[in-house]
N, C-alpha and C. Protein backbone atom coordinates (compact mmCIF):
# COMPACT_ATOMS: atom_id res chain seq x y z
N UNK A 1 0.83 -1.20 0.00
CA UNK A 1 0.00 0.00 0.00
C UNK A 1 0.87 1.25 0.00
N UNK A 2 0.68 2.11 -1.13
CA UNK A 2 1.45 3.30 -1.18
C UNK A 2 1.00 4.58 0.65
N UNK A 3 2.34 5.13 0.41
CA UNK A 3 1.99 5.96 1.83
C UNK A 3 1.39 7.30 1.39
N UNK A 4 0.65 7.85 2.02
CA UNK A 4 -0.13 8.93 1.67
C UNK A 4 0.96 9.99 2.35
N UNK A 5 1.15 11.24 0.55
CA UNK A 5 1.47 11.96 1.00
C UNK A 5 0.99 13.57 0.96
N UNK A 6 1.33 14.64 1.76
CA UNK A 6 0.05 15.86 1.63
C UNK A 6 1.25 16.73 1.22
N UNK A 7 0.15 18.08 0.73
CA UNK A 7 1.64 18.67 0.09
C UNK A 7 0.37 20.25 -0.07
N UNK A 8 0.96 21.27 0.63
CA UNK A 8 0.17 22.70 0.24
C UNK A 8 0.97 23.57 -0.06
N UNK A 9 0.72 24.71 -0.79
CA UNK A 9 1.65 25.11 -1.25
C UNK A 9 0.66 26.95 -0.96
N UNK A 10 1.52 27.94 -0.26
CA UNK A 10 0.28 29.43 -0.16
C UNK A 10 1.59 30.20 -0.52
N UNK A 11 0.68 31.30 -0.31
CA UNK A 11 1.55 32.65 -1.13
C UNK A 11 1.95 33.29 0.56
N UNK A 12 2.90 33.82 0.27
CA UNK A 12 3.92 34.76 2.02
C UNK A 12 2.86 35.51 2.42
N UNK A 13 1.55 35.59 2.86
CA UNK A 13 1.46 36.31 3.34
C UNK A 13 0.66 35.18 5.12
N UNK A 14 1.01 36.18 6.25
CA UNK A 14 0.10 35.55 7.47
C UNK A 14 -1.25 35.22 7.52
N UNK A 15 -1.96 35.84 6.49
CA UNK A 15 -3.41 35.47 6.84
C UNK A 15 -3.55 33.92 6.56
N UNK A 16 -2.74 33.69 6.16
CA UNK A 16 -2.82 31.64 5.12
C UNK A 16 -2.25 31.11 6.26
N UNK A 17 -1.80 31.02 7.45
CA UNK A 17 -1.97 30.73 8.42
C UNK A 17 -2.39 29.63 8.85
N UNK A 18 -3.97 30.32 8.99
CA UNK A 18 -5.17 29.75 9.56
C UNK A 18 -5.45 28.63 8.47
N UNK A 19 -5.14 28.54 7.28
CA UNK A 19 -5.03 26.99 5.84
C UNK A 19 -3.92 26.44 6.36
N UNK A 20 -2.49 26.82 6.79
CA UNK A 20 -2.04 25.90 7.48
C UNK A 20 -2.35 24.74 8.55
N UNK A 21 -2.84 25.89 9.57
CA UNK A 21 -3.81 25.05 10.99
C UNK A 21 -4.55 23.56 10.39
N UNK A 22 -5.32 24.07 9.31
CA UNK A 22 -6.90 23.21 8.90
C UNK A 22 -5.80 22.21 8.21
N UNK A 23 -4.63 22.27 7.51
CA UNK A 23 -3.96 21.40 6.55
C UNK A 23 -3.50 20.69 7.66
N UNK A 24 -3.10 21.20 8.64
CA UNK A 24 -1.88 20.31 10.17
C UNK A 24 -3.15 19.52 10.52
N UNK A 25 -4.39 20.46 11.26
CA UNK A 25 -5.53 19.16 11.77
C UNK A 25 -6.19 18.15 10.39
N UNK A 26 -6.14 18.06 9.75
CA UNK A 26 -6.33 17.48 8.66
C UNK A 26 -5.55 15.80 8.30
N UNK A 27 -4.11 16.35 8.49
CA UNK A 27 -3.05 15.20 8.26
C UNK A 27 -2.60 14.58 9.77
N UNK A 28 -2.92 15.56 10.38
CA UNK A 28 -2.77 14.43 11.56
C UNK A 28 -3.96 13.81 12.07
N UNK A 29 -4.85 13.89 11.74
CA UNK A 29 -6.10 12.68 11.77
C UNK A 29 -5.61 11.63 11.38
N UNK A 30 -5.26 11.59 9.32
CA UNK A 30 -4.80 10.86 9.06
C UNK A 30 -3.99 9.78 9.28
N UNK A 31 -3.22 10.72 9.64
CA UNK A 31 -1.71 9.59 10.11
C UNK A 31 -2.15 9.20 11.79
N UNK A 32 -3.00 9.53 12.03
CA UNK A 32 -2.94 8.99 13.39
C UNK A 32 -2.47 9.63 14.64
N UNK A 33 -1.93 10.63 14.49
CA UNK A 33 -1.20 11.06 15.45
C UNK A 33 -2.06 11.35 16.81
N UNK A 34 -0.96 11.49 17.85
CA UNK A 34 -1.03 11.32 19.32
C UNK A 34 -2.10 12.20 19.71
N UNK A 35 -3.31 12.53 20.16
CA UNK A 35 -3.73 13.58 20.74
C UNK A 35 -2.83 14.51 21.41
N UNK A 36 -1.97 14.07 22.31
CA UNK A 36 -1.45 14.79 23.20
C UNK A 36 -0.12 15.41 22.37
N UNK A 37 0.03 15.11 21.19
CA UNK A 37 1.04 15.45 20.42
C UNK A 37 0.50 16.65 19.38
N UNK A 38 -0.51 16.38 18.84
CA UNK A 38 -1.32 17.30 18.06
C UNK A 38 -0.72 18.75 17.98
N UNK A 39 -0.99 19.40 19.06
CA UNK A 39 -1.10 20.90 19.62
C UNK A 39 0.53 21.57 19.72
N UNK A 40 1.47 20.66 19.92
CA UNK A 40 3.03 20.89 19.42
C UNK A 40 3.25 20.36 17.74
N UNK A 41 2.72 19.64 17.39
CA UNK A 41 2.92 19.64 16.09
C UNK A 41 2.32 21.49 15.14
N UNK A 42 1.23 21.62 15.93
CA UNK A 42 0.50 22.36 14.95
C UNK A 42 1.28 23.84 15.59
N UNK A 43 2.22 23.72 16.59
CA UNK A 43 2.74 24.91 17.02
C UNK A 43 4.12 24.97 16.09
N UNK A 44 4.59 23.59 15.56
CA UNK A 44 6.35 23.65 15.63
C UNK A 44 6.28 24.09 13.63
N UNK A 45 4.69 23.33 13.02
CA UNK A 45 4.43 23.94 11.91
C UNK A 45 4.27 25.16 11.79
N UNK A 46 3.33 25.59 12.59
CA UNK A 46 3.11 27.50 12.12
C UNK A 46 4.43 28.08 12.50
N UNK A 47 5.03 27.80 13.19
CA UNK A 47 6.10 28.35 13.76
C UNK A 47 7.32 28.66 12.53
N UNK A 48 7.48 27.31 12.18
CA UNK A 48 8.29 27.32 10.46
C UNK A 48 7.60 28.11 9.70
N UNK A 49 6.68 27.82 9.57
CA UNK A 49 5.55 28.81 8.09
C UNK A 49 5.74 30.11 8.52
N UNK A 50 5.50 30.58 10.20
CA UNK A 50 5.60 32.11 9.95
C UNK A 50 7.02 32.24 9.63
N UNK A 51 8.20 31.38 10.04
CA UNK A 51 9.15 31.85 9.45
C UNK A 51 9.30 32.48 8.43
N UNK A 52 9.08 31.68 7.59
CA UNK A 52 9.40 31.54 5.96
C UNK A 52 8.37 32.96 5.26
N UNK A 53 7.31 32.60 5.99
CA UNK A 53 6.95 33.94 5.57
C UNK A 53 7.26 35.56 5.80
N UNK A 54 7.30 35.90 7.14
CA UNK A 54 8.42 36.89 7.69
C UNK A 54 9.51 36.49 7.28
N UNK A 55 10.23 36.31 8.17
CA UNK A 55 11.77 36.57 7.51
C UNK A 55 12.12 36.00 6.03
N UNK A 56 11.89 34.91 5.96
CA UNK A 56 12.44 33.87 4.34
C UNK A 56 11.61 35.32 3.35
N UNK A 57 10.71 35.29 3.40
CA UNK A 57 9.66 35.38 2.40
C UNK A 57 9.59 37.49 2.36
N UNK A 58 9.91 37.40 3.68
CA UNK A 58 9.65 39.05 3.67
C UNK A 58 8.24 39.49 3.15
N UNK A 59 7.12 38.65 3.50
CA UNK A 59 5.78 38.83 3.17
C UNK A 59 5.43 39.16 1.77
N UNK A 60 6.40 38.71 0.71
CA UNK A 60 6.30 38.31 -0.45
C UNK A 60 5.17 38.35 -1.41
N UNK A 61 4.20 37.92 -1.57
CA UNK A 61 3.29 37.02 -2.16
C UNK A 61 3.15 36.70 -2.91
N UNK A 62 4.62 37.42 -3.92
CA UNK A 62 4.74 36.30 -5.29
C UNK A 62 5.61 35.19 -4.81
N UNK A 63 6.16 34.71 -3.25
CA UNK A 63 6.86 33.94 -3.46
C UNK A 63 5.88 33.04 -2.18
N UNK A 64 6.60 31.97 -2.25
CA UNK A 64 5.88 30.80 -1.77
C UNK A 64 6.43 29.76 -0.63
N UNK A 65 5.76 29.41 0.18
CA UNK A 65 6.30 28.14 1.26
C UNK A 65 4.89 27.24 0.91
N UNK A 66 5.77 26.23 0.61
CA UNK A 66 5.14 24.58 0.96
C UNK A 66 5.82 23.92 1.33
N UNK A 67 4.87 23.08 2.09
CA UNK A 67 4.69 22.18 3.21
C UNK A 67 4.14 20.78 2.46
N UNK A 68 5.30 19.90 2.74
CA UNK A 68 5.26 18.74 2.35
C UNK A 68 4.86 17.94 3.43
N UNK A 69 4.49 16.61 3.37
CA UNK A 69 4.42 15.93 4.25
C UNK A 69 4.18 14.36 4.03
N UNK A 70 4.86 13.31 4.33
CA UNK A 70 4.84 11.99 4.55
C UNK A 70 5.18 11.17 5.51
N UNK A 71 4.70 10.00 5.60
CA UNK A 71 5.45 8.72 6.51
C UNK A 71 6.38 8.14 6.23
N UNK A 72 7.19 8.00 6.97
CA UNK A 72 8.55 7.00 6.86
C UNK A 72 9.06 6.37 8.09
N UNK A 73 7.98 4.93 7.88
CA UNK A 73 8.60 3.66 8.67
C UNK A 73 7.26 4.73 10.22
N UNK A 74 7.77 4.82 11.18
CA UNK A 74 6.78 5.40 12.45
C UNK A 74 7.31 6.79 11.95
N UNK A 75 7.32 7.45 11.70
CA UNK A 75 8.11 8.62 11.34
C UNK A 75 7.15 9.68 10.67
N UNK A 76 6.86 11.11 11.19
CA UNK A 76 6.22 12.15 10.30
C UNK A 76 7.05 12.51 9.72
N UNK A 77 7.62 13.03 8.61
CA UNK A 77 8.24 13.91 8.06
C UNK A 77 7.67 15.09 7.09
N UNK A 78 8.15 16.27 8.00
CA UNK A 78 7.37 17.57 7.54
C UNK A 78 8.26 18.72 7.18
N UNK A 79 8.16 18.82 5.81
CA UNK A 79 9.34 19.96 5.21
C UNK A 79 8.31 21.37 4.79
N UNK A 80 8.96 22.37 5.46
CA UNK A 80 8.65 23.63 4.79
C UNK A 80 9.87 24.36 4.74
N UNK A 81 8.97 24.66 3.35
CA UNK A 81 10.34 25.17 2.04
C UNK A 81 9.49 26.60 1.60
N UNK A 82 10.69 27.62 1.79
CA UNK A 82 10.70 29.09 1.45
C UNK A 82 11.47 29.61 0.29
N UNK A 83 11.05 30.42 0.18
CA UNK A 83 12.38 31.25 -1.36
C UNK A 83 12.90 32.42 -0.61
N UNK A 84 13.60 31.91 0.68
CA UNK A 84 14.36 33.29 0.93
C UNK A 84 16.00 33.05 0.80
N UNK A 85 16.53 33.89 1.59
CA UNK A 85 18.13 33.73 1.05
C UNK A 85 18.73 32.85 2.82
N UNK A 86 18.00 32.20 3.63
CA UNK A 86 18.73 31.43 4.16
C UNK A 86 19.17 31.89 5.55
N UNK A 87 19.55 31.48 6.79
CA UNK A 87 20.20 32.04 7.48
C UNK A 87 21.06 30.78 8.46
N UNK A 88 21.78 31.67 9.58
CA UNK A 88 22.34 30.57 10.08
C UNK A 88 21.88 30.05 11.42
N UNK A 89 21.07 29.07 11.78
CA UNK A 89 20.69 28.15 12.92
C UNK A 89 21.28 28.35 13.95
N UNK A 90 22.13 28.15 13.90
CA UNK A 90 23.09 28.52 15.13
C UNK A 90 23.66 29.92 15.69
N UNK A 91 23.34 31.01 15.05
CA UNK A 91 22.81 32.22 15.63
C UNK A 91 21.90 33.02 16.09
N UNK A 92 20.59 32.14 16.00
CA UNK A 92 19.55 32.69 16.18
C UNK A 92 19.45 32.41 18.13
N UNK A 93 19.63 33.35 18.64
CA UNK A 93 19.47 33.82 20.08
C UNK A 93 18.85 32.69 20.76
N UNK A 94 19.14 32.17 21.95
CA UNK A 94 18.73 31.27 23.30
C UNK A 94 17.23 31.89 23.60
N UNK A 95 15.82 31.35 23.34
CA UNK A 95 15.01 32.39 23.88
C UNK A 95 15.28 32.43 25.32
N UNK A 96 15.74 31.08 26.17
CA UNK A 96 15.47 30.83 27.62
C UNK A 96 16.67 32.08 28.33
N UNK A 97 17.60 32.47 27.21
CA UNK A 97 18.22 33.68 28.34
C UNK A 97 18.13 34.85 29.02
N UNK A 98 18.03 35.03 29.90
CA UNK A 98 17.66 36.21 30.65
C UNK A 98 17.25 37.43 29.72
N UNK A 99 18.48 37.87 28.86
CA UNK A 99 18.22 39.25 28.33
C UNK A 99 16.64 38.79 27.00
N UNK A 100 16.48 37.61 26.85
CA UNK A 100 15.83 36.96 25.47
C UNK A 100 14.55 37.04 26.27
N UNK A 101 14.35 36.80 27.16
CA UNK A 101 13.02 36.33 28.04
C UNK A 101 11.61 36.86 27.54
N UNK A 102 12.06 38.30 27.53
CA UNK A 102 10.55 39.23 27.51
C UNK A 102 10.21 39.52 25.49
N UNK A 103 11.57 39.41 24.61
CA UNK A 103 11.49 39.72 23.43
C UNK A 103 9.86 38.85 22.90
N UNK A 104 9.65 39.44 21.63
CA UNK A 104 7.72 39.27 21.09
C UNK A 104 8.18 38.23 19.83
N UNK A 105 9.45 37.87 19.59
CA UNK A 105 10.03 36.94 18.69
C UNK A 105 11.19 36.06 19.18
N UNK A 106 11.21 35.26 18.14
CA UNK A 106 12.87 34.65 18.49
C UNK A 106 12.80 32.95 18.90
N UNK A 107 11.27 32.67 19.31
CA UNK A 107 11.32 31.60 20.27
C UNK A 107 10.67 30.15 19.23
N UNK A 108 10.31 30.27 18.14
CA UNK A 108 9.95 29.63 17.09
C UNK A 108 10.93 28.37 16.47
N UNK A 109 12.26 28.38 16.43
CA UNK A 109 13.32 27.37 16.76
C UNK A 109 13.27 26.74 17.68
N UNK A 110 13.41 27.18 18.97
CA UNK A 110 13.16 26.64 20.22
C UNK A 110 11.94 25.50 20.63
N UNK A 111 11.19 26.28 20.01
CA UNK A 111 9.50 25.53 20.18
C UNK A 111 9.40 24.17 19.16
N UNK A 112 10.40 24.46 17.97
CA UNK A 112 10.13 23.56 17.50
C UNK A 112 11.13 22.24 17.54
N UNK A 113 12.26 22.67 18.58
CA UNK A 113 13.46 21.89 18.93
C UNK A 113 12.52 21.49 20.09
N UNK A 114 11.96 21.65 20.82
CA UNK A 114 11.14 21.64 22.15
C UNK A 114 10.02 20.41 21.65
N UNK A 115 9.23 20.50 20.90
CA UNK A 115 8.28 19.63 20.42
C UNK A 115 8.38 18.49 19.44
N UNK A 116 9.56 18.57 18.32
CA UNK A 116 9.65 17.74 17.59
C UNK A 116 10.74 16.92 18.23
N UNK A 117 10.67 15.67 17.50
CA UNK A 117 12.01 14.47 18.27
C UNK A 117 13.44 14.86 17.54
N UNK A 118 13.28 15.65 16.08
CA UNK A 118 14.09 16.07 15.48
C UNK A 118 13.72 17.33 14.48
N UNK A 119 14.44 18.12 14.25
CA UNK A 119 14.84 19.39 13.57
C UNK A 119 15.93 19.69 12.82
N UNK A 120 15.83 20.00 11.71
CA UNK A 120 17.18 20.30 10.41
C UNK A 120 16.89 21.15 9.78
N UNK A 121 17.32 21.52 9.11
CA UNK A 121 17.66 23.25 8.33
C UNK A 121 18.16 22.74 7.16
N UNK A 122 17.63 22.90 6.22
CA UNK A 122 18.76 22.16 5.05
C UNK A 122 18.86 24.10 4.18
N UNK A 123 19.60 24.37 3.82
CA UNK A 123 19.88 25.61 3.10
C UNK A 123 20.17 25.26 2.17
N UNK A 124 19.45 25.81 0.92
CA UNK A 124 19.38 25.56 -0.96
C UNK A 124 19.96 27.10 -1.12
N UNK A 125 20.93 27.12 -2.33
CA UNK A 125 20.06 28.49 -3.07
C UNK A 125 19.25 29.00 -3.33
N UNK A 126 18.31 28.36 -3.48
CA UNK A 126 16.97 28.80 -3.28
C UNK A 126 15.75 28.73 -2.23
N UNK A 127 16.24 28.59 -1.24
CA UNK A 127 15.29 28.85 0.05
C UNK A 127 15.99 28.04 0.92
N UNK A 128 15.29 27.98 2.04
CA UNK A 128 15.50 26.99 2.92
C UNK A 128 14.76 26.26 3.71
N UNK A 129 14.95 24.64 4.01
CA UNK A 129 13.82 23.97 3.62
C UNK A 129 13.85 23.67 5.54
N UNK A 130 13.33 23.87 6.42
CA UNK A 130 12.60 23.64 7.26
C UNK A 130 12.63 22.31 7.96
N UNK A 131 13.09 21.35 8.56
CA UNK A 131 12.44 19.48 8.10
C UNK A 131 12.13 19.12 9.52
N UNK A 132 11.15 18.87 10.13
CA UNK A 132 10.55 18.38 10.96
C UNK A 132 10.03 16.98 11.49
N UNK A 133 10.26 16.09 12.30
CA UNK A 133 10.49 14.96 12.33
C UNK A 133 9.55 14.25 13.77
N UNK A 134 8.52 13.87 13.60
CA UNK A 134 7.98 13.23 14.56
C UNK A 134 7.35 11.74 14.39
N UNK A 135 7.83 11.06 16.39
CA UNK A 135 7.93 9.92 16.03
C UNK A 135 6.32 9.90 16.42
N UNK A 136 5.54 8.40 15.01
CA UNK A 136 4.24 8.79 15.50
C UNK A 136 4.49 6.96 16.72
């Protein structure tokens, strides 16, 4: 039996959002996923998407993030992919440090290092792809 895979594709702007949400509760019916897992999945997704749309995307709307998604073996695998120019992972600020605490951004890496079993960054020339990894 082939594995079902989902795949949306919106234009940079935040209001598409809320088509993210309905696409996340949607595929995790599907696949089964954890109740108690649900609500960090659907945080560690928007979290990437607003990325890509703020920063990657710079609210764009000729340019685009999609969100792929399949099974592999117990495994979610969830890529969102932007057309921006990339940055580096490992500079983006500790939210848990003192001076980081009160900032209104920043904590969207964190959340999604926090909720998923795994997190990667793959950087293209042409965007950068997001990859999200939960065990179902």
């Amino acid at each position: 039996m082939a594995e079902n895979n989902y795949y949306l594709e919106i234009d940079s702007d935040p209001n598409n959002l809320i088509t993210v949400e309905e696409f996340v509760n949607y595929f995790a019916v599907e696949f089964n996923v954890k109740q108690e897992r649900i609500a960090g999945l659907l945080i560690s997704i928007t979290e990437a998407t607003t990325n890509a749309i703020i920063h990657a995307n710079k609210k764009n709307i000729n340019k685009k993030v999609t969100i792929s998604v399949k099974k592999e073996g117990e495994k979610l695998i969830i890529k969102i992919k932007d057309e921006g120019n990339g940055f580096d992972p490992s500079k983006v600020p500790d939210p848990t440090e003192p001076e980081n605490l009160l900032k209104d951004s920043g904590r969207g890496v964190y959340l999604m290092k926090f909720y998923m079993d795994d997190v990667k960054f793959n950087i293209t020339p042409n965007g950068t792809e997001t990859i999200l990894v939960l065990n179902l």
